[in-house]
C-alpha atoms as a PDB file:
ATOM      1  CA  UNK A   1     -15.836-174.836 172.326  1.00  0.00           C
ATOM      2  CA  UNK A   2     -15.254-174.999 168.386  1.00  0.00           C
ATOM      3  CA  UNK A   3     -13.800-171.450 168.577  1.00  0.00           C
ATOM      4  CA  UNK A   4     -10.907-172.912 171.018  1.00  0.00           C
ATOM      5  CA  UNK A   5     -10.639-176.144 169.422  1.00  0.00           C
ATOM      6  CA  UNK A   6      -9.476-174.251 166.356  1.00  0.00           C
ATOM      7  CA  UNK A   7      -7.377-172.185 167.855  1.00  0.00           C
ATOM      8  CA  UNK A   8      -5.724-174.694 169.836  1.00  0.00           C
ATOM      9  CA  UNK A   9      -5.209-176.962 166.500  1.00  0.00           C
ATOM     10  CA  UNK A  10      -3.607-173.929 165.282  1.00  0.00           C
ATOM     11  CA  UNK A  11      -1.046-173.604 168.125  1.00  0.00           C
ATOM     12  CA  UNK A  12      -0.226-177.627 167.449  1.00  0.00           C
ATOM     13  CA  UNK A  13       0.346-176.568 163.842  1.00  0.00           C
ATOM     14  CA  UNK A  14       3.473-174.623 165.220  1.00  0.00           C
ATOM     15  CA  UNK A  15       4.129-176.774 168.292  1.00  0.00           C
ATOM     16  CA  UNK A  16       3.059-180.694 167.727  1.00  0.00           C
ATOM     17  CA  UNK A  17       4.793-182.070 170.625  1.00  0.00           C
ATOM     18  CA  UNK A  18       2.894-179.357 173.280  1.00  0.00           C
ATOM     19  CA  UNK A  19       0.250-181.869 174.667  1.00  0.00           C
ATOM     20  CA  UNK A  20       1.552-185.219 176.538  1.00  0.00           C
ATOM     21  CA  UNK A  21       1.721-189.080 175.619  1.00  0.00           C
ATOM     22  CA  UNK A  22      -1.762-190.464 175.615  1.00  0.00           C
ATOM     23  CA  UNK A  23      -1.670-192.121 179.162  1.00  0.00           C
ATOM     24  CA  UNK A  24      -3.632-195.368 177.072  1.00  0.00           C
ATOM     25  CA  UNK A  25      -1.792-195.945 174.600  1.00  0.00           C
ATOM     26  CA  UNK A  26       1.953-194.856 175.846  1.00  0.00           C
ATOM     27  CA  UNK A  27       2.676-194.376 172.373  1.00  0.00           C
ATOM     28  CA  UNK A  28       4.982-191.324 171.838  1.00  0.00           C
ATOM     29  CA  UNK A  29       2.837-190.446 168.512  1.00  0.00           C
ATOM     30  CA  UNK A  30      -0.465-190.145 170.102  1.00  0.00           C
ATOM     31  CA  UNK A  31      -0.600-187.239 172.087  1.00  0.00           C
ATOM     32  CA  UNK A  32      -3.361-185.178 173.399  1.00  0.00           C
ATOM     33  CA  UNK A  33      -3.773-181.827 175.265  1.00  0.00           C
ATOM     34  CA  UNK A  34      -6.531-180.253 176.872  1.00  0.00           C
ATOM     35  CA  UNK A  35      -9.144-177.960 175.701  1.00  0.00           C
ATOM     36  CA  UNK A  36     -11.338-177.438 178.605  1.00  0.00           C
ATOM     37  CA  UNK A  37     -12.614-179.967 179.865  1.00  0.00           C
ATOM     38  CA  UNK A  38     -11.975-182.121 176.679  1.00  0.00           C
ATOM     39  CA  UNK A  39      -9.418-184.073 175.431  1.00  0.00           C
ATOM     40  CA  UNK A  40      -8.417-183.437 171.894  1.00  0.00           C
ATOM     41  CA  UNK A  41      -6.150-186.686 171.298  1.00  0.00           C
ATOM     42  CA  UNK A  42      -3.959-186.612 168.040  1.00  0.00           C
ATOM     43  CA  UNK A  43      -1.547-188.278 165.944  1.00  0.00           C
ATOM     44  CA  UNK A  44       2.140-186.414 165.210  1.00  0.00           C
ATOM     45  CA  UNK A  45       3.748-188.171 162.529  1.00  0.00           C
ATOM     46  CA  UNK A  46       7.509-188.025 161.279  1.00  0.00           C
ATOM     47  CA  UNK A  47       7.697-184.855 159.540  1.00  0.00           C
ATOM     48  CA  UNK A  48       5.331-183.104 162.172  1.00  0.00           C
ATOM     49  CA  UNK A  49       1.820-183.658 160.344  1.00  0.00           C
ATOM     50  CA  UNK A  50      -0.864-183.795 163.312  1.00  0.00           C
ATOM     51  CA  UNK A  51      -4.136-185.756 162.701  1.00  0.00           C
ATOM     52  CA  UNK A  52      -6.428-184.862 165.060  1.00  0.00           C
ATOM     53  CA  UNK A  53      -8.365-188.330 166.013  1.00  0.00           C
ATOM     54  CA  UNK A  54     -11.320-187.489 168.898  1.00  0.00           C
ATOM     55  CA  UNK A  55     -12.104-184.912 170.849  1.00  0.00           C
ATOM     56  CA  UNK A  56     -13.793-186.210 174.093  1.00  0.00           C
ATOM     57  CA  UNK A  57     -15.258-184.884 177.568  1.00  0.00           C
ATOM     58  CA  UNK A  58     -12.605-185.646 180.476  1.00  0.00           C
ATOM     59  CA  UNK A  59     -15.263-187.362 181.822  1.00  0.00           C
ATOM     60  CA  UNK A  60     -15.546-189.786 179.495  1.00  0.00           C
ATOM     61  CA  UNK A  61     -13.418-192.469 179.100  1.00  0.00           C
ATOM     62  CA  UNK A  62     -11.898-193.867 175.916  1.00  0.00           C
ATOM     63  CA  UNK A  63     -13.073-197.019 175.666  1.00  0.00           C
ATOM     64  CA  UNK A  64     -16.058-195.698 174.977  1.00  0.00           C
ATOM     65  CA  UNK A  65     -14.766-194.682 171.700  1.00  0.00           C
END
């Protein structure tokens, strides 16, 4: 998991916009994409810098965050 979480980071280093609009927040900046079966939710802001806020199991849902 780590190994592919890294590797995925480094993709969204090149591509920030990849993943889709976080479905609970509708806000165009927080985005997340899926690695596995977890959700590795981030921030994009104006001049591309992603933050990386959570990574959680699908399963889970955010508002138990």
């Amino acid at each position: 998991m780590d190994q592919r979480c890294f590797q995925k980071s480094e993709l969204l280093e090149k591509f920030p916009n990849m993943g889709k609009v976080l479905p609970e927040t509708r806000l165009p900046s927080i985005i997340e994409t899926m690695v596995g079966k977890y959700r590795l939710i981030y921030n994009v802001s104006k001049d591309n810098t992603i933050e990386i806020m959570a990574i959680r199991h699908s399963s889970r849902p955010l508002s138990e965050f």
